[in-house]
PDB file of N, CA and C in Angstrom:
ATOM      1  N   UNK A   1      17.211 -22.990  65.439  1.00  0.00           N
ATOM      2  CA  UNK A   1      16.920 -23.785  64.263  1.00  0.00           C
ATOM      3  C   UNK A   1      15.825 -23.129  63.414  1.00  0.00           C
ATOM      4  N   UNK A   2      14.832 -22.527  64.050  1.00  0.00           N
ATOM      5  CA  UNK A   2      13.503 -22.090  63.463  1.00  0.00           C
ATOM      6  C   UNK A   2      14.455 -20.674  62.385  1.00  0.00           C
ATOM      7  N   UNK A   3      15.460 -19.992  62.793  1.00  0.00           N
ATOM      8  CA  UNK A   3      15.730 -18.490  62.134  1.00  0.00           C
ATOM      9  C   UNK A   3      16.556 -19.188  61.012  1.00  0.00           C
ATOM     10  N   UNK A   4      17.122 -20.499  60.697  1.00  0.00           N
ATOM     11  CA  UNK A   4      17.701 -20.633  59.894  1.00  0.00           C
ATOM     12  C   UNK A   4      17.242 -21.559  58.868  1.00  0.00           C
ATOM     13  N   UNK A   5      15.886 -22.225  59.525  1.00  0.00           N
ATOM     14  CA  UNK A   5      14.945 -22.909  58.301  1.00  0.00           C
ATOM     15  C   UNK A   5      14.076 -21.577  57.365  1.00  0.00           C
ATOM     16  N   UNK A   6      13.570 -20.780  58.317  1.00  0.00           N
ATOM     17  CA  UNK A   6      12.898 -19.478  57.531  1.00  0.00           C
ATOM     18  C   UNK A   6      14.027 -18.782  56.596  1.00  0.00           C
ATOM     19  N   UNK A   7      15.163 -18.447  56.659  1.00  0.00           N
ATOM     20  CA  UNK A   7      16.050 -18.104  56.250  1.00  0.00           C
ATOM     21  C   UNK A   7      16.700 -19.526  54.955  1.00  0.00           C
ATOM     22  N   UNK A   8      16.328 -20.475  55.009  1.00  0.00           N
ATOM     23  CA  UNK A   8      16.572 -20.982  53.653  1.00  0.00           C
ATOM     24  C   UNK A   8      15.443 -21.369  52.992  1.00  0.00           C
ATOM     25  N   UNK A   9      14.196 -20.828  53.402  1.00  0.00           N
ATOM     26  CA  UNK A   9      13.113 -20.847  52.704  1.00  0.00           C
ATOM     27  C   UNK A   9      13.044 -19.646  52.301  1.00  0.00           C
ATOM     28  N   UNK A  10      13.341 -18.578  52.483  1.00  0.00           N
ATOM     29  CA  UNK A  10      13.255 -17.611  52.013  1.00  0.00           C
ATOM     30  C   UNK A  10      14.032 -17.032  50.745  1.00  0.00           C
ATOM     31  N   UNK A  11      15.409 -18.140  50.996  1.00  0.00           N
ATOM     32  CA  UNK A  11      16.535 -18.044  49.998  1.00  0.00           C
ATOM     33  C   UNK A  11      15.972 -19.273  48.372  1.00  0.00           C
ATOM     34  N   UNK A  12      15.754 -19.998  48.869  1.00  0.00           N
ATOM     35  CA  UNK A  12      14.802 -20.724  47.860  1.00  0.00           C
ATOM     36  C   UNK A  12      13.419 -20.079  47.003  1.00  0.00           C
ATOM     37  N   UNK A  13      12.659 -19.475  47.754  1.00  0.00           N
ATOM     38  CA  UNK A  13      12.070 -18.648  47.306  1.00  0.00           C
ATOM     39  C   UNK A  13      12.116 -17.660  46.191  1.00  0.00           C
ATOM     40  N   UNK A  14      13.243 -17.135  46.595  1.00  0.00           N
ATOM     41  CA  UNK A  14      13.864 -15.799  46.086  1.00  0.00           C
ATOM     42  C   UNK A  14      14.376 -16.465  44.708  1.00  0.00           C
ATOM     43  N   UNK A  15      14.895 -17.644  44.726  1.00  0.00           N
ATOM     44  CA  UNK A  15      15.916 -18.505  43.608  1.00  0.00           C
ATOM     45  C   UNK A  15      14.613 -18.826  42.479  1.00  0.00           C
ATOM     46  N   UNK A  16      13.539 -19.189  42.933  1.00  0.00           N
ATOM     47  CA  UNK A  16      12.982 -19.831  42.438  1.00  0.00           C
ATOM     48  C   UNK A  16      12.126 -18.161  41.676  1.00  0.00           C
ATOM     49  N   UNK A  17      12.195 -17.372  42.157  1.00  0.00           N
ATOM     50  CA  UNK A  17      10.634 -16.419  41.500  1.00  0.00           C
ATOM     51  C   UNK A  17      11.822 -15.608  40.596  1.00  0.00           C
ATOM     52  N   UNK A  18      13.332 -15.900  40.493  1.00  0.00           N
ATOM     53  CA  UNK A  18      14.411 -14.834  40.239  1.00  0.00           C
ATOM     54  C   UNK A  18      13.817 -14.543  38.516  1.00  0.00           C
ATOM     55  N   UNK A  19      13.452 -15.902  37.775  1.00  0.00           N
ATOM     56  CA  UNK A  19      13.229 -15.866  36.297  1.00  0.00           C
ATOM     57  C   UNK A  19      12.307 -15.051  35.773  1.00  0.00           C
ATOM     58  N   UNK A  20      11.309 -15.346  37.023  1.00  0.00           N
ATOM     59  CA  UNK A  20       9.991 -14.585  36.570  1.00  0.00           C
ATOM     60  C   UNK A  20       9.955 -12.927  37.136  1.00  0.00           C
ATOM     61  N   UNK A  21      11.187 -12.694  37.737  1.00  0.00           N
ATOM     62  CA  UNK A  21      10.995 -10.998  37.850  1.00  0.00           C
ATOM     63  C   UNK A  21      12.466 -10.857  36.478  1.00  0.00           C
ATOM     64  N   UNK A  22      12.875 -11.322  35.841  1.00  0.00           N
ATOM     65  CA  UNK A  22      13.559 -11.152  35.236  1.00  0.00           C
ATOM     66  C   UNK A  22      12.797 -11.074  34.114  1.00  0.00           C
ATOM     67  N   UNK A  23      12.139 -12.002  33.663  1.00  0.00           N
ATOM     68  CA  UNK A  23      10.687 -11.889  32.392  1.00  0.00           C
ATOM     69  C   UNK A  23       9.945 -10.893  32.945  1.00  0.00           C
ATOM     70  N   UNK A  24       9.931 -10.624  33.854  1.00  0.00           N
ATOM     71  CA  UNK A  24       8.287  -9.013  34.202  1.00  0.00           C
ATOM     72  C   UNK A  24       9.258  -7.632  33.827  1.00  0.00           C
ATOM     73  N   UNK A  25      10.851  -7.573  33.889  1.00  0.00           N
ATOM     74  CA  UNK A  25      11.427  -6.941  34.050  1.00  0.00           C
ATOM     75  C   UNK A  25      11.749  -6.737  31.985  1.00  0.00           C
ATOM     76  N   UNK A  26      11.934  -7.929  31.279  1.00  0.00           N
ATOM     77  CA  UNK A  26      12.122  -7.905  30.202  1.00  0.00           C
ATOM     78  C   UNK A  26      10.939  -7.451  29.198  1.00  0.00           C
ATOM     79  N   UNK A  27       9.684  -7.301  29.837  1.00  0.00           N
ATOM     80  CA  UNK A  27       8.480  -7.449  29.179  1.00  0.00           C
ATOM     81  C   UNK A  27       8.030  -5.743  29.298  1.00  0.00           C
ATOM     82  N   UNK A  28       8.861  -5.294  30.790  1.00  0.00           N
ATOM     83  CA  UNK A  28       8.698  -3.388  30.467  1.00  0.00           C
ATOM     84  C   UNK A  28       9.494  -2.858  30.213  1.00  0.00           C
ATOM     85  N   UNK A  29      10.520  -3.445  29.743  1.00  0.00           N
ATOM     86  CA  UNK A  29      11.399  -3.084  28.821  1.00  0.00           C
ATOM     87  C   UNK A  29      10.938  -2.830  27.210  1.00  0.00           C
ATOM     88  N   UNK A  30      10.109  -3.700  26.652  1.00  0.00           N
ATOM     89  CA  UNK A  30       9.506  -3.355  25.693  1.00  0.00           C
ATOM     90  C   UNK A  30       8.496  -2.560  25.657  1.00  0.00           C
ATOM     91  N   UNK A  31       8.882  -1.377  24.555  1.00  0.00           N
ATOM     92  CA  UNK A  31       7.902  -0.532  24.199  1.00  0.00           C
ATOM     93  C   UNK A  31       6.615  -0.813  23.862  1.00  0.00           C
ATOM     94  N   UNK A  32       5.341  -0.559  24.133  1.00  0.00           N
ATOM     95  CA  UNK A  32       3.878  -0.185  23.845  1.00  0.00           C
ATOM     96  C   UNK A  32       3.937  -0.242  22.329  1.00  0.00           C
ATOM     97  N   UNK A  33       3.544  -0.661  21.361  1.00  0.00           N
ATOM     98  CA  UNK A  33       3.042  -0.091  20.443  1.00  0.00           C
ATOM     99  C   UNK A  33       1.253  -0.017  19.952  1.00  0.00           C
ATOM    100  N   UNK A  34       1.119   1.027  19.799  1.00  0.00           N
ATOM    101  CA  UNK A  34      -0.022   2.068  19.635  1.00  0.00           C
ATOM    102  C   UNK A  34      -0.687   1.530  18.350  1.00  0.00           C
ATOM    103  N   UNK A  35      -1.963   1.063  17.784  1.00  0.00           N
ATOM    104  CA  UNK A  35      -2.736   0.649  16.716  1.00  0.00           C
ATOM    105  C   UNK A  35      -3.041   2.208  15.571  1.00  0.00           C
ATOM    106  N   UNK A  36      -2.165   1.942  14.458  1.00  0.00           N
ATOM    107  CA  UNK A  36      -2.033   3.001  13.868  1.00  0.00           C
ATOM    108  C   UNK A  36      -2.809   2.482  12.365  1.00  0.00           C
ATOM    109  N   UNK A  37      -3.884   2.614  12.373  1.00  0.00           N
ATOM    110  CA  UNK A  37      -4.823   2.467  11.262  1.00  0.00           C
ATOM    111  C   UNK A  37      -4.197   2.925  10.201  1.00  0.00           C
ATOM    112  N   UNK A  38      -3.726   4.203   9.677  1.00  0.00           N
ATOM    113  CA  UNK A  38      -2.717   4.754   8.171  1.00  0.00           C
ATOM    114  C   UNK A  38      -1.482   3.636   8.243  1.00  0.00           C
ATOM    115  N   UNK A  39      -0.996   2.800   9.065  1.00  0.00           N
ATOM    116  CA  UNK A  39       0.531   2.062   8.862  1.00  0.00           C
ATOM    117  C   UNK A  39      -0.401   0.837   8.305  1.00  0.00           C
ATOM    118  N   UNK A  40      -1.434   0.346   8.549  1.00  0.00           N
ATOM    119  CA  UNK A  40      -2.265  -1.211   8.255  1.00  0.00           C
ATOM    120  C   UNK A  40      -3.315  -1.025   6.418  1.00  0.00           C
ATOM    121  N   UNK A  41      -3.327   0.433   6.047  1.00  0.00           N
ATOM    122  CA  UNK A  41      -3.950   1.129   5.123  1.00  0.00           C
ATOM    123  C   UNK A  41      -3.401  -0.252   3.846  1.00  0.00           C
ATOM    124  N   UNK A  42      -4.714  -0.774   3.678  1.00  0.00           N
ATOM    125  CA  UNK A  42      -4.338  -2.023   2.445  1.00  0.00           C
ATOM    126  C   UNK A  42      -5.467  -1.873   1.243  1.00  0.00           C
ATOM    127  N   UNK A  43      -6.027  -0.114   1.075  1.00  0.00           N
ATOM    128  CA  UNK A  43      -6.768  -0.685  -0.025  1.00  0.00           C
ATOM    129  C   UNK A  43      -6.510  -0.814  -1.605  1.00  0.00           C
ATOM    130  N   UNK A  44      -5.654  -0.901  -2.167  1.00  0.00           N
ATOM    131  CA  UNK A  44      -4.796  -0.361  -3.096  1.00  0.00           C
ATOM    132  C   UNK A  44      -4.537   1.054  -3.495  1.00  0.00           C
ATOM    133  N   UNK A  45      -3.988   0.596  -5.159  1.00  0.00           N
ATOM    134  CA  UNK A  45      -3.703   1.831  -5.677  1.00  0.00           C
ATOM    135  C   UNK A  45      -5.097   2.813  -5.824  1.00  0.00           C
ATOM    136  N   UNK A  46      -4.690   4.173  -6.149  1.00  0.00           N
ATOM    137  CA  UNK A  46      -6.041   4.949  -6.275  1.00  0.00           C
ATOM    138  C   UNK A  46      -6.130   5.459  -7.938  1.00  0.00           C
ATOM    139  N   UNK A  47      -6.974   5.952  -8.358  1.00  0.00           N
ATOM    140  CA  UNK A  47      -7.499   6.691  -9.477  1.00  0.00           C
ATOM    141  C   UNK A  47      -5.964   6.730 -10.065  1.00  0.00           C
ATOM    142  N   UNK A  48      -5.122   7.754  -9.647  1.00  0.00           N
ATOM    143  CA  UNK A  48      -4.391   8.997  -9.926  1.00  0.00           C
ATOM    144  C   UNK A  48      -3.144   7.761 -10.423  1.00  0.00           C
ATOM    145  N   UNK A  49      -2.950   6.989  -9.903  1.00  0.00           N
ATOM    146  CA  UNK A  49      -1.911   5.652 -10.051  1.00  0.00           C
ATOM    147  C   UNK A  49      -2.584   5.043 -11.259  1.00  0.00           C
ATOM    148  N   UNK A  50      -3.969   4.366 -10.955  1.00  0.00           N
ATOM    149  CA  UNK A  50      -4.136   3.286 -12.244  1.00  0.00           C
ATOM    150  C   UNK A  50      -4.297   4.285 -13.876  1.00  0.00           C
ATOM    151  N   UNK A  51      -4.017   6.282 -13.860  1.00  0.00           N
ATOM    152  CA  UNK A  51      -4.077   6.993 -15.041  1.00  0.00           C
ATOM    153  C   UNK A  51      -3.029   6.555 -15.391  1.00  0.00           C
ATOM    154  N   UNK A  52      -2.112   6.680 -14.250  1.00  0.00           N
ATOM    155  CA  UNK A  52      -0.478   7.419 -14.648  1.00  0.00           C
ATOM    156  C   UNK A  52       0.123   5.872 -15.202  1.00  0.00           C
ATOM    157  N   UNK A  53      -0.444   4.890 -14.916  1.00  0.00           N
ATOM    158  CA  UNK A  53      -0.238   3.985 -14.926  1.00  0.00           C
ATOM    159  C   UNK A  53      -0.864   2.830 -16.423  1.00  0.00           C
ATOM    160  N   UNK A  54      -1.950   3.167 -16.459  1.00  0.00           N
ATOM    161  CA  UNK A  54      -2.810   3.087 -18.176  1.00  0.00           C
ATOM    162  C   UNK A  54      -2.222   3.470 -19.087  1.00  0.00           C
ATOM    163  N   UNK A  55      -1.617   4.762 -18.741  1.00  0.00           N
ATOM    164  CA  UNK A  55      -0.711   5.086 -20.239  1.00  0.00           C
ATOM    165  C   UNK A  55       0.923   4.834 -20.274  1.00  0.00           C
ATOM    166  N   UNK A  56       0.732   3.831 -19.332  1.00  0.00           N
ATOM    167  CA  UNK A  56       2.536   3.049 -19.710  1.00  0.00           C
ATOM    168  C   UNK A  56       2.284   2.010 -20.693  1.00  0.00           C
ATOM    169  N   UNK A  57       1.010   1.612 -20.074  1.00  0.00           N
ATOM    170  CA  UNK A  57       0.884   0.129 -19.952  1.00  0.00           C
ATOM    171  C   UNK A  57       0.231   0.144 -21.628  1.00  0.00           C
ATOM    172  N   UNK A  58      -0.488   0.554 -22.199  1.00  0.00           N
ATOM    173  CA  UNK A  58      -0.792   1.292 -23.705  1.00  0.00           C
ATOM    174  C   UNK A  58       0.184   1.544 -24.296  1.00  0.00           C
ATOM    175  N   UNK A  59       1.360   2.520 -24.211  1.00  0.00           N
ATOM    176  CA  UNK A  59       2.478   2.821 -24.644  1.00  0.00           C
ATOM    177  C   UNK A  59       3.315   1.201 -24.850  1.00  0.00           C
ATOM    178  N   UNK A  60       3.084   0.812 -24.091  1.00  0.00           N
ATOM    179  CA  UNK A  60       3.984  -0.601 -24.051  1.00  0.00           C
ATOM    180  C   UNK A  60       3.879  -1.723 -24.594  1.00  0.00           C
ATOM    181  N   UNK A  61       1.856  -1.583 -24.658  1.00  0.00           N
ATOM    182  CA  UNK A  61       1.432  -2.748 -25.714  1.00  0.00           C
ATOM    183  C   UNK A  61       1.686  -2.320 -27.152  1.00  0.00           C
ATOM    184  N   UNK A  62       2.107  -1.581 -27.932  1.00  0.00           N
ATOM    185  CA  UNK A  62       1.788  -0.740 -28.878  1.00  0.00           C
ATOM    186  C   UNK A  62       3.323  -1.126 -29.969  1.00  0.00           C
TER     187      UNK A  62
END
């Protein structure tokens, strides 16, 4: 009796943790991504934009 109570506790066990090695399993499946300061770059336009850009905007009021 004792090899076949350990044996459906063990099978319960197994049933019960199955989700959570399936989520540990889904979670290194996803790639790392790496903090890339130039992809987050939010300070606007520069100099060379607001020139090229002044003389549309002149041309247009005109």
């Amino acid at each position: 009796m004792r090899a076949s109570s350990s044996t459906a506790i063990v099978t319960l066990l197994r049933r019960a943790a199955e989700p959570l090695f399936k989520f540990l399993a889904w979670i290194g499946e996803e790639p790392i991504s790496v903090y890339r300061p130039e992809a987050h770059n939010m300070r606007g336009p520069g100099p060379a934009w607001r020139a090229r850009h002044a003389q549309q905007s002149q041309a247009s009021m005109r």
